[in-house]
Protein backbone atom coordinates (compact mmCIF):
# COMPACT_ATOMS: atom_id res chain seq x y z
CA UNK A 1 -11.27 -22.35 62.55
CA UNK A 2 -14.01 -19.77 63.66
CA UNK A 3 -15.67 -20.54 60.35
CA UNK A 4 -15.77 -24.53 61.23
CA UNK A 5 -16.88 -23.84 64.59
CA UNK A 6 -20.11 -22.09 63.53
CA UNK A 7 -21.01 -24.67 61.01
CA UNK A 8 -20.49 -27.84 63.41
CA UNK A 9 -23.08 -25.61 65.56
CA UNK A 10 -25.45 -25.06 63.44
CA UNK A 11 -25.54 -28.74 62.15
CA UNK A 12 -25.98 -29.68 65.41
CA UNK A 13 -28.79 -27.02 65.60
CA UNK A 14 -30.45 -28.64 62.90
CA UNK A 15 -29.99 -31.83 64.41
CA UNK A 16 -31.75 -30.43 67.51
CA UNK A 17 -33.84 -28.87 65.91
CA UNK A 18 -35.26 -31.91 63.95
CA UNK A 19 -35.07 -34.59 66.34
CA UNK A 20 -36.12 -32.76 69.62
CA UNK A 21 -38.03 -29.32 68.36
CA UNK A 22 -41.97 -28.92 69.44
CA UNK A 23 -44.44 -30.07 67.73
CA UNK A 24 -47.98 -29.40 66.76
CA UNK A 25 -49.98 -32.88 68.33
CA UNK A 26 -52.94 -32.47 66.22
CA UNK A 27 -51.27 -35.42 63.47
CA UNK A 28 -50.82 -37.60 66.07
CA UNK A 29 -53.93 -37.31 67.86
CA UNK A 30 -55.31 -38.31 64.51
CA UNK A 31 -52.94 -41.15 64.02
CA UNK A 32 -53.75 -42.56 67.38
CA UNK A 33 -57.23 -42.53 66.66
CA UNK A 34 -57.00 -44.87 63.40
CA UNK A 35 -54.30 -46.91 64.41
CA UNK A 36 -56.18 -47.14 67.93
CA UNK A 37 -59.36 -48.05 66.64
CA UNK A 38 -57.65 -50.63 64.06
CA UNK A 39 -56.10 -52.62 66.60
CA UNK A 40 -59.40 -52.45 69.06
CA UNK A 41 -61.10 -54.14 65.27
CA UNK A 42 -58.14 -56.46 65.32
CA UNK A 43 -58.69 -57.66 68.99
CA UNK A 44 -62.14 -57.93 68.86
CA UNK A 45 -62.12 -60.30 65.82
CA UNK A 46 -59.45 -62.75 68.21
CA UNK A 47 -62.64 -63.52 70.17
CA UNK A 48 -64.07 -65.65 67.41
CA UNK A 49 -60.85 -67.35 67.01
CA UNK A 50 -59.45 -67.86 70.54
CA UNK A 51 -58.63 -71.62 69.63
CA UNK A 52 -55.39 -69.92 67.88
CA UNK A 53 -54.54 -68.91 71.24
CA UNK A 54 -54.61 -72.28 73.31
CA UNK A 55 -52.66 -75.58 72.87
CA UNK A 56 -55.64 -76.33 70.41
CA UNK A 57 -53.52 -74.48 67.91
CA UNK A 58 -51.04 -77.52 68.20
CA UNK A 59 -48.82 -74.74 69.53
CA UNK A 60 -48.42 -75.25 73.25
CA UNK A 61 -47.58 -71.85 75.61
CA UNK A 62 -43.97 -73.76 76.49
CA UNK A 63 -43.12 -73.69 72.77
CA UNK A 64 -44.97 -71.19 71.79
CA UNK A 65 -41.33 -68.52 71.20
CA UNK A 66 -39.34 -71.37 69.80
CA UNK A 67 -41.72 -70.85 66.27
CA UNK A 68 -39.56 -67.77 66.01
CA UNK A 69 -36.79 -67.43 64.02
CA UNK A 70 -33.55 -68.12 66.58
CA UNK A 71 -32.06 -64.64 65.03
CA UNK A 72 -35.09 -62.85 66.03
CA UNK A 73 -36.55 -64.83 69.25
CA UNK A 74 -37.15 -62.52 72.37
CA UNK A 75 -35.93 -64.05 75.72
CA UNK A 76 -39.54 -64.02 77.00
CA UNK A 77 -43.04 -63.72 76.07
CA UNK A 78 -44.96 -60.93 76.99
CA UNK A 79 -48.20 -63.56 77.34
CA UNK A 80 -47.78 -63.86 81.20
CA UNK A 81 -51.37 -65.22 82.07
CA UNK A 82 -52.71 -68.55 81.50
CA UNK A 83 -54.41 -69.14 78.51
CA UNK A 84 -57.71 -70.05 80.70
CA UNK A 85 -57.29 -66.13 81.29
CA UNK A 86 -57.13 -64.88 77.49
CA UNK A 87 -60.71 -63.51 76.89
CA UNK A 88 -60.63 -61.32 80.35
CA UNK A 89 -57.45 -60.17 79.12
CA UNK A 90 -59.05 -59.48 75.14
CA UNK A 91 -61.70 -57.60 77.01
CA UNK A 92 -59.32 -55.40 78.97
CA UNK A 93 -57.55 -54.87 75.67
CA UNK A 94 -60.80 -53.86 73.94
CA UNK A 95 -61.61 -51.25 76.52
CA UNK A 96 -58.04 -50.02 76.69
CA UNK A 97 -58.09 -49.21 72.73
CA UNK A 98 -61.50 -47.78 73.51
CA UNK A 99 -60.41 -45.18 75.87
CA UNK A 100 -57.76 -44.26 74.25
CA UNK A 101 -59.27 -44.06 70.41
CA UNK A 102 -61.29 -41.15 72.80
CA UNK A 103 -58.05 -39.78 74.02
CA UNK A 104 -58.02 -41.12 77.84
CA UNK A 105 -55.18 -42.78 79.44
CA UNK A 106 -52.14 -41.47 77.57
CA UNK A 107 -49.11 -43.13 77.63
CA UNK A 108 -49.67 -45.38 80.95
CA UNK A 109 -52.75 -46.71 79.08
CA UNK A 110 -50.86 -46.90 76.01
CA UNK A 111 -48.17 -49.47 77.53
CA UNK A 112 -50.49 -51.39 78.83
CA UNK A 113 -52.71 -51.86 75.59
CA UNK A 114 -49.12 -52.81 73.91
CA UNK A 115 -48.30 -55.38 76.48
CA UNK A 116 -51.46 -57.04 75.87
CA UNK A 117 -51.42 -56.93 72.27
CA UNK A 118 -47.83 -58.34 72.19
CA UNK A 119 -48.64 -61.02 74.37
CA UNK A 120 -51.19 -62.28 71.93
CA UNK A 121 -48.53 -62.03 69.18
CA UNK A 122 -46.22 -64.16 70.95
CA UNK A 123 -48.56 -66.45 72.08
CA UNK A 124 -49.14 -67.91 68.60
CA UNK A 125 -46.91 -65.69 66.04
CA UNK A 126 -47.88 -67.69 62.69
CA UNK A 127 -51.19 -66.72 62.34
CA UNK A 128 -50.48 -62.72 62.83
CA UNK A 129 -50.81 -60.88 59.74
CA UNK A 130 -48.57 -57.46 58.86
CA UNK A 131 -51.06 -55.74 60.41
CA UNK A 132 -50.74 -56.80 63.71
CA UNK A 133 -46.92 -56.68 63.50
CA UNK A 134 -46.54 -53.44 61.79
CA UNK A 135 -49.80 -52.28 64.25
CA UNK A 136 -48.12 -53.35 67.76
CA UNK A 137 -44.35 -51.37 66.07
CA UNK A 138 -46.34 -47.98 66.07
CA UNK A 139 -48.01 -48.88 68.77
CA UNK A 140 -44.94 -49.45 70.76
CA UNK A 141 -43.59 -45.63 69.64
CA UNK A 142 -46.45 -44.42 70.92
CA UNK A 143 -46.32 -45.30 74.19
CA UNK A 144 -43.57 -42.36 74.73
CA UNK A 145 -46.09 -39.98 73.53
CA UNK A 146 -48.35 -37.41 74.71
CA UNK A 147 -50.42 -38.45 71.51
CA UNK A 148 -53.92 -37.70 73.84
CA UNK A 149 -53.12 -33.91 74.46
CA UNK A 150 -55.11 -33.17 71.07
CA UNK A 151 -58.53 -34.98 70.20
CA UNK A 152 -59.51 -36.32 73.41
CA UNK A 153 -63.07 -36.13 74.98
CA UNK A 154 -61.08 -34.65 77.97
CA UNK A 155 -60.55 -31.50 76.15
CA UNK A 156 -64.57 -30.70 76.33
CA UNK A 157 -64.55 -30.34 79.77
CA UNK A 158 -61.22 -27.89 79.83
CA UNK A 159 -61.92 -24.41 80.36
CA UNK A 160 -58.84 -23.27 78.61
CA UNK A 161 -58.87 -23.83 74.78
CA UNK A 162 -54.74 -23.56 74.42
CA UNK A 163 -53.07 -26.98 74.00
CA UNK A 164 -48.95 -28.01 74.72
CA UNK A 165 -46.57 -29.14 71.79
CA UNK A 166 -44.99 -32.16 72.21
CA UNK A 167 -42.30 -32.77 74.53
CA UNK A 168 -38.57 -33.53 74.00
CA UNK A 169 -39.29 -37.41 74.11
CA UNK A 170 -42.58 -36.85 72.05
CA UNK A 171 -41.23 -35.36 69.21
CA UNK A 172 -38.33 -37.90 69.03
CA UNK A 173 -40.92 -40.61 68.41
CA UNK A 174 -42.54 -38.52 65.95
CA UNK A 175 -39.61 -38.26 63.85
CA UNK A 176 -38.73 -41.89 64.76
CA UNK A 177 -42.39 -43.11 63.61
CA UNK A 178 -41.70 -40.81 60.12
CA UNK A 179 -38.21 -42.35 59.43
CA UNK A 180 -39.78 -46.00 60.42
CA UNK A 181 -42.54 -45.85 57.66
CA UNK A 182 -39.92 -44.35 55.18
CA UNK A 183 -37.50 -47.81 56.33
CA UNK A 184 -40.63 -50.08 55.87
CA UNK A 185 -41.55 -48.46 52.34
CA UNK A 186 -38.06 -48.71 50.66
CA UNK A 187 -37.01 -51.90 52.33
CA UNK A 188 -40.58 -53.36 50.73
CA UNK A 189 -39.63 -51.75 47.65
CA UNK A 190 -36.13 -52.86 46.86
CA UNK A 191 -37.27 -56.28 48.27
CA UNK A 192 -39.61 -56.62 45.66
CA UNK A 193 -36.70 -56.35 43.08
CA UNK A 194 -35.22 -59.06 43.82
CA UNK A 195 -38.06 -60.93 42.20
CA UNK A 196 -38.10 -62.14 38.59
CA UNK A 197 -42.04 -61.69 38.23
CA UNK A 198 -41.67 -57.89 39.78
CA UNK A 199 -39.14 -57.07 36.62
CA UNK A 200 -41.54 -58.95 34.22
CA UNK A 201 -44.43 -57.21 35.18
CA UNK A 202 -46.41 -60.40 36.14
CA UNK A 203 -46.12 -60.14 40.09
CA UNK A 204 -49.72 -58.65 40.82
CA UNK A 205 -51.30 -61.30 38.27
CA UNK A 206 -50.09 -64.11 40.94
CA UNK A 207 -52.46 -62.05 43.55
CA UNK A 208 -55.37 -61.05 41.53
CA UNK A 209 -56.02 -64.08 39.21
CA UNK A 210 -56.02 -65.95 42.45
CA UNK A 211 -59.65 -65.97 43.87
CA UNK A 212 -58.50 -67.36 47.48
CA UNK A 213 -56.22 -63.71 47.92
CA UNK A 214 -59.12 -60.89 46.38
CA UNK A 215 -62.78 -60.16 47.02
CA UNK A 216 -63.68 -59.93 43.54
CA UNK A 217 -63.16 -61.29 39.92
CA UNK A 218 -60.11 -59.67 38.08
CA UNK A 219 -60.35 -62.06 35.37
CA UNK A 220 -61.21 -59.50 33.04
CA UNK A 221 -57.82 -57.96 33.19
CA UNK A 222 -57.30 -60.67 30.67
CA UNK A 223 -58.12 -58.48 28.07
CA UNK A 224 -56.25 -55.11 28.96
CA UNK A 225 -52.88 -56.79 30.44
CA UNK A 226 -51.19 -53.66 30.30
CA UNK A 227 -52.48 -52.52 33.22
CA UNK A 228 -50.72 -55.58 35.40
CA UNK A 229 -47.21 -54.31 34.57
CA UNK A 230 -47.84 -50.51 34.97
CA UNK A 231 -50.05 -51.10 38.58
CA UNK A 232 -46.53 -53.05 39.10
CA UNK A 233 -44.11 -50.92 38.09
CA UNK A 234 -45.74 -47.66 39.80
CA UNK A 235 -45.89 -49.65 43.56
CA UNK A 236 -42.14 -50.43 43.08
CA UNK A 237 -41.70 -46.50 41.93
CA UNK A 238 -44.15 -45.39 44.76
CA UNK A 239 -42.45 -47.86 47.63
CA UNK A 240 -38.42 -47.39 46.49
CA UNK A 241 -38.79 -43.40 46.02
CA UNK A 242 -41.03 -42.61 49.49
CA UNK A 243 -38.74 -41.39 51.25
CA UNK A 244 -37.24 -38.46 49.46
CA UNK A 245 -40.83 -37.72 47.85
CA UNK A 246 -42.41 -37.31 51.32
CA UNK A 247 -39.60 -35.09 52.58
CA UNK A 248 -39.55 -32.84 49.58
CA UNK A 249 -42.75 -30.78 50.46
CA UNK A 250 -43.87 -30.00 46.84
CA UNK A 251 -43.98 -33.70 45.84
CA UNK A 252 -45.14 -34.86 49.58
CA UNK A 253 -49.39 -34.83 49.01
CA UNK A 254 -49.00 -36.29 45.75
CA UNK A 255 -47.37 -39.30 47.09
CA UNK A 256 -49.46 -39.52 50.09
CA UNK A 257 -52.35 -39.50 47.99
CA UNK A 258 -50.91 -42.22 45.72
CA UNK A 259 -50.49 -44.39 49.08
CA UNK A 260 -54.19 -43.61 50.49
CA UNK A 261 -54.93 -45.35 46.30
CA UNK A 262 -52.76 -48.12 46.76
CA UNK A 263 -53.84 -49.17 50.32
CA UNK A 264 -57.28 -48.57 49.86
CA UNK A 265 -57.42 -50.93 46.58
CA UNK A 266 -55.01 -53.20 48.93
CA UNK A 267 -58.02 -52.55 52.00
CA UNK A 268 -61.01 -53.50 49.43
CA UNK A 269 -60.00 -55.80 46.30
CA UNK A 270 -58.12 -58.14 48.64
CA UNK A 271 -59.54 -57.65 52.33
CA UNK A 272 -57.08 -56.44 54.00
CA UNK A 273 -58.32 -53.42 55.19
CA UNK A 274 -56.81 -53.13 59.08
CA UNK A 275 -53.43 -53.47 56.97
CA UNK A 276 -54.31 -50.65 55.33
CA UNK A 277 -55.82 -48.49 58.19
CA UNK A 278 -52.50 -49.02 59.62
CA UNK A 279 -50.17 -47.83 57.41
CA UNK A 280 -52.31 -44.69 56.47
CA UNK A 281 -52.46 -43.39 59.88
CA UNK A 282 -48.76 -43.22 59.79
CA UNK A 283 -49.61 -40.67 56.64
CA UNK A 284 -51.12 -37.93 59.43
CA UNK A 285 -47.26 -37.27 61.03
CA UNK A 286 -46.50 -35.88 57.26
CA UNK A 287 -49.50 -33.57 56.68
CA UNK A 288 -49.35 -30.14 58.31
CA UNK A 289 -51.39 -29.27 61.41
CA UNK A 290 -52.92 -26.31 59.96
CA UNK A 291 -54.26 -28.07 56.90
CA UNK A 292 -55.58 -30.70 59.33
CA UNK A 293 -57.11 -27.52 61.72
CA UNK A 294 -58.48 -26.10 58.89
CA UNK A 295 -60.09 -28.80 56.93
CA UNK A 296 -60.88 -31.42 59.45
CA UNK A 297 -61.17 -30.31 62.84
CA UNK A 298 -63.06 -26.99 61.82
CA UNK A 299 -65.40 -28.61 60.20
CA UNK A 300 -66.73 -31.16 62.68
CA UNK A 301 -66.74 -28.49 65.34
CA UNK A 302 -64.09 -29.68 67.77
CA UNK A 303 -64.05 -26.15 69.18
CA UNK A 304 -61.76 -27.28 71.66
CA UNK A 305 -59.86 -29.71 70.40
């Protein structure tokens, strides 16, 4: 009995331990900055097409939720203003992702950057792209953190040079943002089996022979088709197997590094870089603090930060 006592406490120290424990902030000051200044890219570039965002769309405001799937239809819109208001409100988003890509507002800024963002999403959901979906999830976890403790322009003007961990709620998302990613990665990844052109290798020839969907001419494959199947096979591997290969610490960089390769080629060969800027700064929340003290911060002389 004593024996099963002390185990069920220190399971639920581990528990504790992982869920709520402090945390260094320095990976997700550096995730707020990327995923920050992708979205503040992303807003920007819905000033040259602010038709999507008026009944010229053929998508009025009164329908615009009822494009939604029923299963997954919210039971209102966060787009609360008019749409004769929608470039103030992209210019209040701009500046919001401004100040806080320089680590000012925290997470009162944060919520109101997210409200914004969503209520462009709901406005006219069809012509969002992953990034802004996947962008405005994160973006939504960070709201409950203190993700502008570390890397702010704040900390210049601070006389003391010692910084907090994160907080109870902080650390939460953290781990909630890490398990998230993980989710997204093997869901993609056993999705993709379910296809017949994934198990016959020809899946990525559908993208890259197709000029419309890539920035450049992979005809030339052609002649080495080999490399279709295995650039197939190895996102399927990479995707399916990310979650145990991040958690395992001696396999962790070399899968992080084979996502920075997959979402850059993603980023350049087929232009969809804020999609990519995205997902990588989820990839900061798995490297240690240290290594990011040591190599990054060091060197660009963020004495205080």
């Amino acid at each position: 009995m004593m024996n099963l006592k002390a185990n069920l406490k220190k399971a639920w120290s581990l528990w504790d331990n992982f869920w709520f424990a402090p945390q260094n902030l320095l990976g997700l000051a550096f995730m707020r900055i990327v995923l920050c200044a992708t979205l503040l890219y992303m807003s920007a570039m819905r000033f040259y097409n602010m038709q999507f965002f008026t009944d010229e769309s053929w998508v009025s405001k009164a329908n615009a939720l009822l494009i939604l799937p029923e299963l997954g239809r919210p039971g209102f819109s966060w787009n609360f203003w008019p749409d004769s208001a929608n470039s103030p409100m992209l210019t209040v988003s701009v500046v919001l992702f401004a100040l806080l890509i320089l680590g000012i507002g925290g997470r009162i800024l944060m919520a109101l950057a997210w409200v914004i963002n969503a209520g462009f999403i709901y406005r006219n959901y069809p012509v969002n792209f992953g990034a802004d979906v996947i962008g405005a999830l994160f973006l939504f976890y960070m709201i409950f953190t203190n993700s502008c403790e570390r890397l702010s322009v704040l900390n210049l003007f601070r006389e003391k040079r010692t910084f907090k961990s994160s907080d109870a709620i902080s650390s939460m998302m953290i781990r909630m943002m890490q398990v998230q990613i993980m989710a997204i990665y093997a869901y993609t990844g056993w999705e993709k089996l379910k296809g017949a052109s994934w198990w016959d290798g020809t899946a990525l020839w559908s993208v890259l022979a197709n000029p419309q969907m890539t920035t450049m001419d992979f005809s030339f494959l052609r002649e080495i088709p080999w490399v279709i199947p295995v650039l197939g096979y190895t996102t399927i591997l990479f995707e399916v197997y990310f979650p145990p290969m991040v958690i395992w610490h001696k396999s962790r960089h070399l899968w992080l590094f084979m996502g920075l390769m997959m979402h850059l080629g993603i980023g350049i060969f087929m232009g969809l870089m804020p999609f990519a800027t995205v997902m990588l700064s989820t990839y900061f929340l798995f490297l240690s603090p240290i290594m990011l003290q040591e190599k990054i911060v060091s060197k660009l002389d963020f004495s205080r930060n």
